[in-house]
PDB file of N, CA and C in Angstrom:
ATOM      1  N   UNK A   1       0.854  -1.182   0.000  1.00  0.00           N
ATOM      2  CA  UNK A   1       0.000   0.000   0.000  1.00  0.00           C
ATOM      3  C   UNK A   1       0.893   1.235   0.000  1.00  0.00           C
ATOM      4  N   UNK A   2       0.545   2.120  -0.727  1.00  0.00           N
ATOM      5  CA  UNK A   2       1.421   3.315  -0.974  1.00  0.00           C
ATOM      6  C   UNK A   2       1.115   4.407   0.060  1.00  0.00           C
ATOM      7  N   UNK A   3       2.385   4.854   0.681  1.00  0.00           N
ATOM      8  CA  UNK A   3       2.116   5.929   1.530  1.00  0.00           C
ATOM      9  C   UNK A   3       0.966   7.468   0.730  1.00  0.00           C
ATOM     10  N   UNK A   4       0.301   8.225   2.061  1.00  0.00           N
ATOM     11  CA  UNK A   4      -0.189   9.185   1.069  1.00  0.00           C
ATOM     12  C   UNK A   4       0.213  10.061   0.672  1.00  0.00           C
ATOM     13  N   UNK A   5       2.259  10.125   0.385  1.00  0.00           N
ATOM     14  CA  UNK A   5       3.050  11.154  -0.073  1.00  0.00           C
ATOM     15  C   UNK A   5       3.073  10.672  -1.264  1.00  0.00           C
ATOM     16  N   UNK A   6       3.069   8.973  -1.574  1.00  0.00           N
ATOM     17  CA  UNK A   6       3.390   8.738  -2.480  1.00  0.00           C
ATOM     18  C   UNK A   6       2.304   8.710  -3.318  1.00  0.00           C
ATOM     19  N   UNK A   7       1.119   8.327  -3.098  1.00  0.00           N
ATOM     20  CA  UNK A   7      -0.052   8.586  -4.148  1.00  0.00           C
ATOM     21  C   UNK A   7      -0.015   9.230  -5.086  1.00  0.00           C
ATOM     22  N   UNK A   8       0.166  10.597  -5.486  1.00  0.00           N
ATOM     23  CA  UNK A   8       0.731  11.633  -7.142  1.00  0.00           C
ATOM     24  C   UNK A   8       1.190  10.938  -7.309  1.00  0.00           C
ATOM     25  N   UNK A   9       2.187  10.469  -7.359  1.00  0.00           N
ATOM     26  CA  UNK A   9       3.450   9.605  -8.201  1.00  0.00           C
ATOM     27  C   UNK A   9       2.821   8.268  -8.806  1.00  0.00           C
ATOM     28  N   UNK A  10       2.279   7.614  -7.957  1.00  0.00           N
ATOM     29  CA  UNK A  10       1.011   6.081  -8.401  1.00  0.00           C
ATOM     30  C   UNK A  10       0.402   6.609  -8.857  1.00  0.00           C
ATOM     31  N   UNK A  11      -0.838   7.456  -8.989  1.00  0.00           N
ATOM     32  CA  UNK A  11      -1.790   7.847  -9.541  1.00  0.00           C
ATOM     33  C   UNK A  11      -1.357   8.649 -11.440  1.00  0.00           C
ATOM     34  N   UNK A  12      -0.064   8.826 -11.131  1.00  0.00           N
ATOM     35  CA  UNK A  12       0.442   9.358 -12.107  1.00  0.00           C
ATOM     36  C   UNK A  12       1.014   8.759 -13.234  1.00  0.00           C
ATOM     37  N   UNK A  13       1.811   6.952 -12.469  1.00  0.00           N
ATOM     38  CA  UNK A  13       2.177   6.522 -13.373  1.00  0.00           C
ATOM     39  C   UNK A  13       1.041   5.708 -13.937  1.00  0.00           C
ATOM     40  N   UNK A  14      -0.076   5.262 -13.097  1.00  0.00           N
ATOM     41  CA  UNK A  14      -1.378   4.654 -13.719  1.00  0.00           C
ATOM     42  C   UNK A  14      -1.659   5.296 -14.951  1.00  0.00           C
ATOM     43  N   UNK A  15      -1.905   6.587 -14.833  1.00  0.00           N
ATOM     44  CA  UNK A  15      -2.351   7.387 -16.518  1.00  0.00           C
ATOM     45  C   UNK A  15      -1.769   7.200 -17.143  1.00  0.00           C
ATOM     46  N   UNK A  16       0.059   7.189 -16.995  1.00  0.00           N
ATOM     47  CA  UNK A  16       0.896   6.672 -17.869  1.00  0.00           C
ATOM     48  C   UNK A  16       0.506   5.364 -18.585  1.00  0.00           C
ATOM     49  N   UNK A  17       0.898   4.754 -17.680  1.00  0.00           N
ATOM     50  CA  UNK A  17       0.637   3.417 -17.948  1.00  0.00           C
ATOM     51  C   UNK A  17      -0.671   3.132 -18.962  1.00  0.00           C
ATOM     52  N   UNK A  18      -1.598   3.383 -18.375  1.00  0.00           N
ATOM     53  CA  UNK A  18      -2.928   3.768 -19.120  1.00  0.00           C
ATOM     54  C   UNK A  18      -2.892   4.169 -20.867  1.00  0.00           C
ATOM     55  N   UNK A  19      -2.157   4.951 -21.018  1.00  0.00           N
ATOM     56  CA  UNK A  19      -2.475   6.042 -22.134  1.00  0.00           C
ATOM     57  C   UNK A  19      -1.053   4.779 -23.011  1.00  0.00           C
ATOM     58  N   UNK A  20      -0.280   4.206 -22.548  1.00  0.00           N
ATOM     59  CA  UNK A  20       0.556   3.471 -23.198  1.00  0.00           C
ATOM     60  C   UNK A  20      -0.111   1.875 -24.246  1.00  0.00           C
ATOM     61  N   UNK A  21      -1.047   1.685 -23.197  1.00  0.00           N
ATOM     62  CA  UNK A  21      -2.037   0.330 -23.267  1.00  0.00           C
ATOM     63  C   UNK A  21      -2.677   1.063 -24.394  1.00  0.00           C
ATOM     64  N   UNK A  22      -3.348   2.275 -24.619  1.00  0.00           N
ATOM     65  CA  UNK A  22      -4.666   2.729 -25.257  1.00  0.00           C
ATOM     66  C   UNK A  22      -3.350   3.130 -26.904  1.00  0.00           C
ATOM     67  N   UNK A  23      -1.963   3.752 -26.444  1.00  0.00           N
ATOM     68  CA  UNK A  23      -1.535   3.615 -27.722  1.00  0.00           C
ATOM     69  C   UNK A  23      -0.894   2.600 -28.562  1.00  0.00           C
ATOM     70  N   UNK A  24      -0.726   1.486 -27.850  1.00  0.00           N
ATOM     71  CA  UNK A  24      -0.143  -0.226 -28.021  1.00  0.00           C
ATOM     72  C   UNK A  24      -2.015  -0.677 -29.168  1.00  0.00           C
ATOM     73  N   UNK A  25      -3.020  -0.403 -28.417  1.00  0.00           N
ATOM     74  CA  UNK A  25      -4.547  -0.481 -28.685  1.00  0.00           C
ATOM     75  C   UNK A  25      -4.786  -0.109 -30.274  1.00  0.00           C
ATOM     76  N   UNK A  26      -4.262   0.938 -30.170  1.00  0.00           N
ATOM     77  CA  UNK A  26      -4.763   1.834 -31.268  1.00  0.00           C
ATOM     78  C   UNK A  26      -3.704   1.473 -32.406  1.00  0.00           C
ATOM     79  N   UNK A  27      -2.344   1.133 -32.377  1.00  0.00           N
ATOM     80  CA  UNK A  27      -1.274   0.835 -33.266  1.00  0.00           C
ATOM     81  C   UNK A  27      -1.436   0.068 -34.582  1.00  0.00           C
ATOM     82  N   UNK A  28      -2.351  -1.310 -34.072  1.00  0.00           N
ATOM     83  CA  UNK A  28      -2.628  -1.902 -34.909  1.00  0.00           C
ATOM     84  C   UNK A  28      -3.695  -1.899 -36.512  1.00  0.00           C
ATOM     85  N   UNK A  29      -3.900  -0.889 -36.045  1.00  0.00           N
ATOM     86  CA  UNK A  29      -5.325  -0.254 -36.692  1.00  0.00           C
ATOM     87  C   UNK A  29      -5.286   1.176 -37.237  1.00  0.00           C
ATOM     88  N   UNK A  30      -3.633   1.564 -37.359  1.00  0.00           N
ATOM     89  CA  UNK A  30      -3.296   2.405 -38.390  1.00  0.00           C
ATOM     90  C   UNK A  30      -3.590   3.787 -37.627  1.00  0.00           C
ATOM     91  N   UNK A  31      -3.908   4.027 -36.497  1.00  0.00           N
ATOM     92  CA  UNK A  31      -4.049   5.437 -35.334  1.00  0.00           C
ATOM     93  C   UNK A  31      -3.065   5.277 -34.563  1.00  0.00           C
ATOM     94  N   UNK A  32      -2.701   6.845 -34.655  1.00  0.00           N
ATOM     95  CA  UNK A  32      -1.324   7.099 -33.570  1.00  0.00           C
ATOM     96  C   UNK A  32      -1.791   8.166 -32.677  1.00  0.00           C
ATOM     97  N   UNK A  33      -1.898   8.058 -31.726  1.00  0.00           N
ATOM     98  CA  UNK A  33      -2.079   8.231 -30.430  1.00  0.00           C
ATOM     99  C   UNK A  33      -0.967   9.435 -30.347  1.00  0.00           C
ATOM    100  N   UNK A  34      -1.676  10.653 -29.635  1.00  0.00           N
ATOM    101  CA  UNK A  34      -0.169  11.771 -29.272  1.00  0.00           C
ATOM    102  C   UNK A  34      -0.357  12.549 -28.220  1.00  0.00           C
ATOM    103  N   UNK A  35       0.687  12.002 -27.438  1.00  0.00           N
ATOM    104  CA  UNK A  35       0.419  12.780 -26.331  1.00  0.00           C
ATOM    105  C   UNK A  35       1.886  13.673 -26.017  1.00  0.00           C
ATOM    106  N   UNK A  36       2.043  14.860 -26.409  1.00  0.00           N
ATOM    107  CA  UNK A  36       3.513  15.358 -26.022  1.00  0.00           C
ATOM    108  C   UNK A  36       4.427  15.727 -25.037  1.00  0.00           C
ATOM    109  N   UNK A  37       3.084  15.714 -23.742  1.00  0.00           N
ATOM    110  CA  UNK A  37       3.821  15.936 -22.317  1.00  0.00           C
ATOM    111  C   UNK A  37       4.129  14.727 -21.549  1.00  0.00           C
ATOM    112  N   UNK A  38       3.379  13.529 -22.516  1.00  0.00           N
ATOM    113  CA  UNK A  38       3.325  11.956 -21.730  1.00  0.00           C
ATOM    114  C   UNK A  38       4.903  11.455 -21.981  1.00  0.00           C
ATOM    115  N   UNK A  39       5.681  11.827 -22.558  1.00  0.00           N
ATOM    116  CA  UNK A  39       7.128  11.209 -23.218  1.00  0.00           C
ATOM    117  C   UNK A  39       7.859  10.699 -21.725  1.00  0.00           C
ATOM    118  N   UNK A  40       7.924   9.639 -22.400  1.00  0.00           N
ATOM    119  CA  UNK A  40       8.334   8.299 -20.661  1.00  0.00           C
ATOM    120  C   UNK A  40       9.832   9.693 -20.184  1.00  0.00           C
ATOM    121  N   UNK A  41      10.608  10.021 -21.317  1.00  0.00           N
ATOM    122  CA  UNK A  41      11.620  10.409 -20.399  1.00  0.00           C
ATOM    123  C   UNK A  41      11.410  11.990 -19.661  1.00  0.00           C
ATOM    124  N   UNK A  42      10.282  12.410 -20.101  1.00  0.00           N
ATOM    125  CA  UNK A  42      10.060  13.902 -19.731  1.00  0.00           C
ATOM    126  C   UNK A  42       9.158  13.631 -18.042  1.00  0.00           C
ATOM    127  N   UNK A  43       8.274  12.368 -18.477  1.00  0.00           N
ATOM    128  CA  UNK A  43       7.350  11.809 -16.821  1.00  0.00           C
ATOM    129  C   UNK A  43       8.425  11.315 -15.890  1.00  0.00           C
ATOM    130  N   UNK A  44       9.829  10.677 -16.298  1.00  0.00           N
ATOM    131  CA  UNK A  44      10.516  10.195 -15.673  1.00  0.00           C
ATOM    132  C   UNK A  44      11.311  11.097 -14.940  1.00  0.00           C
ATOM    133  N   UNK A  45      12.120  12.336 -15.393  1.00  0.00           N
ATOM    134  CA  UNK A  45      12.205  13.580 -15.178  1.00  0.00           C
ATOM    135  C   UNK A  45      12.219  14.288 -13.982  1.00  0.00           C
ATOM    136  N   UNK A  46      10.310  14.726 -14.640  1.00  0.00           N
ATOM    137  CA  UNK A  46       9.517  15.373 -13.938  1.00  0.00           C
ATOM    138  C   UNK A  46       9.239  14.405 -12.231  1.00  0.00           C
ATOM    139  N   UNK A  47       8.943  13.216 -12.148  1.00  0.00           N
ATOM    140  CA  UNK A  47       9.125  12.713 -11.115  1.00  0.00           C
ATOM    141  C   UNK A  47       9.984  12.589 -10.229  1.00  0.00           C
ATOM    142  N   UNK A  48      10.934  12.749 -10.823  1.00  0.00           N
ATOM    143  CA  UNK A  48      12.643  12.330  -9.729  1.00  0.00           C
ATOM    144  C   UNK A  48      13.078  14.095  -9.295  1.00  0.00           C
ATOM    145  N   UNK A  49      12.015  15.190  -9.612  1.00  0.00           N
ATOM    146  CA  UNK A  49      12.826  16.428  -9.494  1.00  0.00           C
ATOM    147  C   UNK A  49      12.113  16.484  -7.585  1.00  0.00           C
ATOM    148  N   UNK A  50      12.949  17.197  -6.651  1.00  0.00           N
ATOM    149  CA  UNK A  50      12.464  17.201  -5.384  1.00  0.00           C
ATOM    150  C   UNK A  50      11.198  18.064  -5.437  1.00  0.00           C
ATOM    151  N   UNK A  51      10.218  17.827  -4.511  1.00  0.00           N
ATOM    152  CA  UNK A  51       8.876  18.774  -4.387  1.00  0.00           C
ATOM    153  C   UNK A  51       9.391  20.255  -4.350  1.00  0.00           C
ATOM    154  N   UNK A  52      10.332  20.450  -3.555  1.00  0.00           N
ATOM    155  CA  UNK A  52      10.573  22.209  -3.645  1.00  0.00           C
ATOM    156  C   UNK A  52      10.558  22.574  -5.102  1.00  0.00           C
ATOM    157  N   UNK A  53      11.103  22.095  -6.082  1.00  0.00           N
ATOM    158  CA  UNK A  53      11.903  22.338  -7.258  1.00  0.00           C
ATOM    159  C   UNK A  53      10.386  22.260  -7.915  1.00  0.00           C
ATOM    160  N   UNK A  54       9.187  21.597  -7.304  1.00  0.00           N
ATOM    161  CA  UNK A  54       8.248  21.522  -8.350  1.00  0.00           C
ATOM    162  C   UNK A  54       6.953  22.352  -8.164  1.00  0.00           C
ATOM    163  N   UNK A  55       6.955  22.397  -6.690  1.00  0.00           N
ATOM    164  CA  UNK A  55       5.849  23.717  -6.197  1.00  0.00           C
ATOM    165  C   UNK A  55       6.813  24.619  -5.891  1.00  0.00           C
ATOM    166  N   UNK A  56       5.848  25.888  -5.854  1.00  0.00           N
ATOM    167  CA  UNK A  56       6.093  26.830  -5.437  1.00  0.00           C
ATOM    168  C   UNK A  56       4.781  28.033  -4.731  1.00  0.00           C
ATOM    169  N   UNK A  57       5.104  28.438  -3.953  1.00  0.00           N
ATOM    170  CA  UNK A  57       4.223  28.945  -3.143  1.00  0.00           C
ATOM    171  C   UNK A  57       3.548  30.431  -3.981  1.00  0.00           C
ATOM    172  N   UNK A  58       2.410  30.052  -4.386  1.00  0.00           N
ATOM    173  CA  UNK A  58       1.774  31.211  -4.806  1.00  0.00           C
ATOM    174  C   UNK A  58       1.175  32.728  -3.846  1.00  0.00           C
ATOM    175  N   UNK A  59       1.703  33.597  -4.597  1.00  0.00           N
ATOM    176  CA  UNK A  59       1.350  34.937  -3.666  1.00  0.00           C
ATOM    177  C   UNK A  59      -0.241  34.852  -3.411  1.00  0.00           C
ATOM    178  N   UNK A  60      -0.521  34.096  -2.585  1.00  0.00           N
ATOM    179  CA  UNK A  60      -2.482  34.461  -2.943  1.00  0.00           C
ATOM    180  C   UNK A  60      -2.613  34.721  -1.520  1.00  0.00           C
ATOM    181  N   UNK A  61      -3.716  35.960  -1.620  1.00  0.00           N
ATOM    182  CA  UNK A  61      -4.093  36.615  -0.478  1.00  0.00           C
ATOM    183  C   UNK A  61      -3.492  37.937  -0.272  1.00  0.00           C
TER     184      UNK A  61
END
């Protein structure tokens, strides 16, 4: 069971994962599937960067 820090990260690679199955799906049948922010090495990336580096505290209020 995944801690609930780690949940984004599971929940994240599920869509991945997801959207990989649906373009493996679609391959055979002459449709290409495009997703340009999904690129395994840009999700891979984006995951390994520390939370500071990825939020940032918005001026609100």
């Amino acid at each position: 069971m995944p801690t609930p820090r780690a949940l984004p990260g599971c929940h994240l690679w599920f869509n991945f994962l997801t959207l990989e199955v649906m373009d493996r799906a679609a391959a055979p049948h002459g449709i290409e599937l495009r997703f340009p922010f999904w690129d395994k090495r840009l999700v891979e990336f984006c995951v390994s960067l520390p939370a500071e580096q990825k939020m940032q505290q918005a001026g609100l209020g």
